[in-house]
Protein backbone atom coordinates (compact mmCIF):
# COMPACT_ATOMS: atom_id res chain seq x y z
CA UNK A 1 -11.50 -173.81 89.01
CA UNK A 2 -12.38 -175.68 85.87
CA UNK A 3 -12.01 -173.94 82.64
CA UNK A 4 -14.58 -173.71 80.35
CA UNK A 5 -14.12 -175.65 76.47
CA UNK A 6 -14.79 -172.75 73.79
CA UNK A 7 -17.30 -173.13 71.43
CA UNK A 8 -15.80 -174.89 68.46
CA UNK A 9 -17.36 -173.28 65.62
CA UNK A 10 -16.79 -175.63 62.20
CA UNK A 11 -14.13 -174.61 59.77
CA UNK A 12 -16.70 -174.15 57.07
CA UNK A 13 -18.61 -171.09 58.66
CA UNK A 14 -15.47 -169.10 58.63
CA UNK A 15 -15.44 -168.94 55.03
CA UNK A 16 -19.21 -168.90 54.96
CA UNK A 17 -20.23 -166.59 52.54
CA UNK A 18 -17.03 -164.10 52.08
CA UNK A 19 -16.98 -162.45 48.90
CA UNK A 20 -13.63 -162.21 47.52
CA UNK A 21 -11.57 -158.99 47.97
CA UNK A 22 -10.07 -159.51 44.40
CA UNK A 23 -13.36 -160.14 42.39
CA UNK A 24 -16.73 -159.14 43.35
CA UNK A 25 -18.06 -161.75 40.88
CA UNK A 26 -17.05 -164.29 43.19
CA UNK A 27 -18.88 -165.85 46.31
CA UNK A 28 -17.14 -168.62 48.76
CA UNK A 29 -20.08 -170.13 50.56
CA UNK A 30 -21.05 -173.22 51.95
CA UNK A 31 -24.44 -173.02 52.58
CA UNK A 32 -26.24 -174.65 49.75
CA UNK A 33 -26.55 -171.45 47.44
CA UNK A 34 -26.04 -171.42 43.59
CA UNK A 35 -23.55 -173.30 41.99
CA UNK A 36 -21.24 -172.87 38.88
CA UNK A 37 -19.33 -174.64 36.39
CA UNK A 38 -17.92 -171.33 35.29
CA UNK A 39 -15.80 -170.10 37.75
CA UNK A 40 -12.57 -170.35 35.96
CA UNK A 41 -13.86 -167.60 33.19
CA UNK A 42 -12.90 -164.95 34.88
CA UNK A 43 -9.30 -166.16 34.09
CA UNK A 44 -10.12 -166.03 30.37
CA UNK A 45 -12.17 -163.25 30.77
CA UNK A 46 -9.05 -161.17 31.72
CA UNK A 47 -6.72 -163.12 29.26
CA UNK A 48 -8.84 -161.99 26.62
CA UNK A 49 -8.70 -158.56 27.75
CA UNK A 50 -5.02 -158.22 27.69
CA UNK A 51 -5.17 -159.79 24.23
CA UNK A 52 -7.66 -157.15 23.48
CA UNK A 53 -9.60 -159.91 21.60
CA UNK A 54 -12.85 -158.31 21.56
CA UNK A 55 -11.25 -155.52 19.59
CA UNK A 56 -10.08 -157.75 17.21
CA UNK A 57 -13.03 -159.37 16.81
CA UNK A 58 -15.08 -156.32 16.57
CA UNK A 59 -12.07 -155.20 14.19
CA UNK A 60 -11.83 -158.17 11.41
CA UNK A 61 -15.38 -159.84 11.73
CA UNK A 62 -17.44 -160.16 8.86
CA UNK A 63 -20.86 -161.49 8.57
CA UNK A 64 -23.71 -160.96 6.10
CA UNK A 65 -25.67 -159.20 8.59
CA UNK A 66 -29.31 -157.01 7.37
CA UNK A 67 -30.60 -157.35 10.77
CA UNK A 68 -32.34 -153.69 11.44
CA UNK A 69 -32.93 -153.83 15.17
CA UNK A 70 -31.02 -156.37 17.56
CA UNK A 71 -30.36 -156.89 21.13
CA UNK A 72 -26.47 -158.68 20.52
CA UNK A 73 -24.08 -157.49 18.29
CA UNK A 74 -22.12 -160.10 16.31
CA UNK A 75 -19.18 -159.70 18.72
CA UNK A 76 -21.09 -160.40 21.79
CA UNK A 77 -22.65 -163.47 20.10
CA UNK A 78 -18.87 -164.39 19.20
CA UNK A 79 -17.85 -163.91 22.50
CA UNK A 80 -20.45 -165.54 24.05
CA UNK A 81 -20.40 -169.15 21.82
CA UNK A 82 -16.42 -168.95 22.90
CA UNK A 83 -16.92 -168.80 26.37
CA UNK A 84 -19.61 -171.80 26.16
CA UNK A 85 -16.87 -173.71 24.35
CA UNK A 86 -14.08 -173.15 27.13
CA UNK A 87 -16.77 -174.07 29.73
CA UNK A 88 -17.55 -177.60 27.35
CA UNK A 89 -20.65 -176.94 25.87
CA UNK A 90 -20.11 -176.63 22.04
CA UNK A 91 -23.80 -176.56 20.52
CA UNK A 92 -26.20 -173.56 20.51
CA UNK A 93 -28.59 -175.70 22.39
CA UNK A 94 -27.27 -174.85 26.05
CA UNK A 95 -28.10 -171.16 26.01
CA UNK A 96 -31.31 -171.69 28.21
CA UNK A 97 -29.22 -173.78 30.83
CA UNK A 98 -26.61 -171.00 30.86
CA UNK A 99 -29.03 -168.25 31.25
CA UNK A 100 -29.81 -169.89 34.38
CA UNK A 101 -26.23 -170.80 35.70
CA UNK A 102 -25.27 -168.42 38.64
CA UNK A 103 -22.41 -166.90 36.95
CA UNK A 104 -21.63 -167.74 33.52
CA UNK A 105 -23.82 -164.37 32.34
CA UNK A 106 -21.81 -161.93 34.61
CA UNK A 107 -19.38 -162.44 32.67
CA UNK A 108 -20.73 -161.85 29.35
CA UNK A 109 -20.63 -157.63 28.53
CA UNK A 110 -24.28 -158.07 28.25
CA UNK A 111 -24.88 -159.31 30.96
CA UNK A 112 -27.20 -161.18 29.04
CA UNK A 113 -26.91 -165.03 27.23
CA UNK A 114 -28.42 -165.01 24.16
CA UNK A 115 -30.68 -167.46 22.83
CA UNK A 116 -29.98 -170.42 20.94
CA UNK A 117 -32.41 -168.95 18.17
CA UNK A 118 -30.01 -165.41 18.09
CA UNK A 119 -26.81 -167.99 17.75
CA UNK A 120 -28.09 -170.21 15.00
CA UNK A 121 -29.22 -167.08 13.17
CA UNK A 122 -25.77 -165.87 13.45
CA UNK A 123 -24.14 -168.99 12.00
CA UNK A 124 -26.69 -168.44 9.52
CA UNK A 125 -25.00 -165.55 8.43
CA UNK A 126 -21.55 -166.79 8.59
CA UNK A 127 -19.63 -166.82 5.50
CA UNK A 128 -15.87 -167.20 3.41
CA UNK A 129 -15.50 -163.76 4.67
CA UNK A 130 -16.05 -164.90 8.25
CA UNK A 131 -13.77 -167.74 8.09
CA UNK A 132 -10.92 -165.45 6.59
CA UNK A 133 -11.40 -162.51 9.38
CA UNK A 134 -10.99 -165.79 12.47
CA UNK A 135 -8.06 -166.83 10.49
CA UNK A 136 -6.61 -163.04 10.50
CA UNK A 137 -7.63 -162.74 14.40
CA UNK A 138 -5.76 -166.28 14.52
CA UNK A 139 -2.94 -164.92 12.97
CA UNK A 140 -2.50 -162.37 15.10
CA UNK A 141 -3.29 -163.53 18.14
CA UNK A 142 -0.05 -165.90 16.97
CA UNK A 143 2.07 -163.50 16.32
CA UNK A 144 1.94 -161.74 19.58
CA UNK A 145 2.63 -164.89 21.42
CA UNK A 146 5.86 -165.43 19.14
CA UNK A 147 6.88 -161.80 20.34
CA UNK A 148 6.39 -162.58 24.02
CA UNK A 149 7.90 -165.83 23.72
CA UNK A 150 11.08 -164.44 21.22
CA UNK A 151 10.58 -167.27 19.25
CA UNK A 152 11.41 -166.95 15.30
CA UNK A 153 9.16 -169.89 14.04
CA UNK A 154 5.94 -172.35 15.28
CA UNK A 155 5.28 -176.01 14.50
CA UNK A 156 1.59 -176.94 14.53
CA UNK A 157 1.63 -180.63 14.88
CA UNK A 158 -1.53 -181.65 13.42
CA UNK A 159 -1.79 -185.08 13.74
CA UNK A 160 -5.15 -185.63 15.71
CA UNK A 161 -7.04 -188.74 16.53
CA UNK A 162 -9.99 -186.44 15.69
CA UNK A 163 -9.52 -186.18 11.97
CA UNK A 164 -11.24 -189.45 9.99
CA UNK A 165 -8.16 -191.18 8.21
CA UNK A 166 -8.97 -193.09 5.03
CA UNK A 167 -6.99 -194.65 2.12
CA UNK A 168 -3.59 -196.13 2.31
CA UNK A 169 -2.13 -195.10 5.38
CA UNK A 170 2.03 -194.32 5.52
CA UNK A 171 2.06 -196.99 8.51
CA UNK A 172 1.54 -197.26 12.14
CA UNK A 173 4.30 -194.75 13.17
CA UNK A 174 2.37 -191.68 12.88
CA UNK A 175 4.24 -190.89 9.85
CA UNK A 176 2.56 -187.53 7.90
CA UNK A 177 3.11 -185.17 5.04
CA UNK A 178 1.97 -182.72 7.01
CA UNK A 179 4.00 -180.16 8.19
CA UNK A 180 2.65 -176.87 8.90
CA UNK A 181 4.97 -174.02 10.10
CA UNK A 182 4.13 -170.60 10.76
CA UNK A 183 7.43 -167.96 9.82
CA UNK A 184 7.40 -164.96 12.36
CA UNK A 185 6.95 -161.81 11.28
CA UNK A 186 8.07 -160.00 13.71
């Protein structure tokens, strides 16, 4: 008696469509369906969290906002323009292409992306104040790394192809006057 060869079924249909037990944001599938360049925000969507960042940002942040009626409140604008940075797009001008991304607005508390109008009117309103309060958040989103890390100080080496250089220049060896350190306070 011959025996029968089993239908081979391709490796890609067991993993067709299985949502992921750990996140129901997720979606493996390998039939065609949306696509994302946002997938890894979840893992700074939960890094934030345990930062509490939103809190702080709803804590220190200042703007010179009269607006009566609104949809977004200057922290989910904040949050949102930070998120669009860590997935590469740094302009206001993407909002409508991220509205239509399969995932990047689940992960926004809204739900919602706001529109590139609603983010240039909030850099509108950004002032002094507004730089001071991101410094503060800076600060002490700083210091708790120090305390998890048990380290007493923190060198910021500054020295960045991305800053224009003019003048006379110390030399070729990266030599700078620059030396920014950070004392714990903890």
């Amino acid at each position: 008696m011959q025996k029968q060869p089993q239908e081979r079924k391709p490796i890609c249909s067991v993993y067709q469509n299985n949502s992921s037990k750990y996140n129901a944001l997720s979606n493996l599938s390998f039939n065609g369906g949306n696509l994302t360049n946002c997938g890894g925000m979840v893992l700074f969507k939960k890094l934030f969290q345990a930062l509490n960042l939103e809190e702080r940002i709803a804590k220190y942040l200042v703007t010179d906002d009269k607006r009566r009626y609104y949809r977004y409140s200057d922290v989910d604008i904040r949050m949102q323009f930070l998120f669009q940075i860590l997935v590469g797009f740094d302009t206001e001008y993407v909002c409508k292409e991220l509205r239509e991304d399969a995932y990047f607005p689940q992960i926004l508390e809204s739900q919602q992306v706001a529109s590139q109008p609603t983010l240039s009117r909030f850099f509108s309103r950004v002032n002094t104040e507004t730089v001071r309060a991101l410094g503060q958040i800076n600060i002490e989103l700083v210091q708790t790394f120090l305390q998890t890390q048990n380290t007493k100080q923190l060198i910021v080496d500054v020295d960045s192809a991305h800053f224009t250089t003019h003048g006379n220049q110390e030399g070729s060896k990266g030599v700078s006057r620059i030396l920014c350190k950070l004392q714990s306070r903890v």
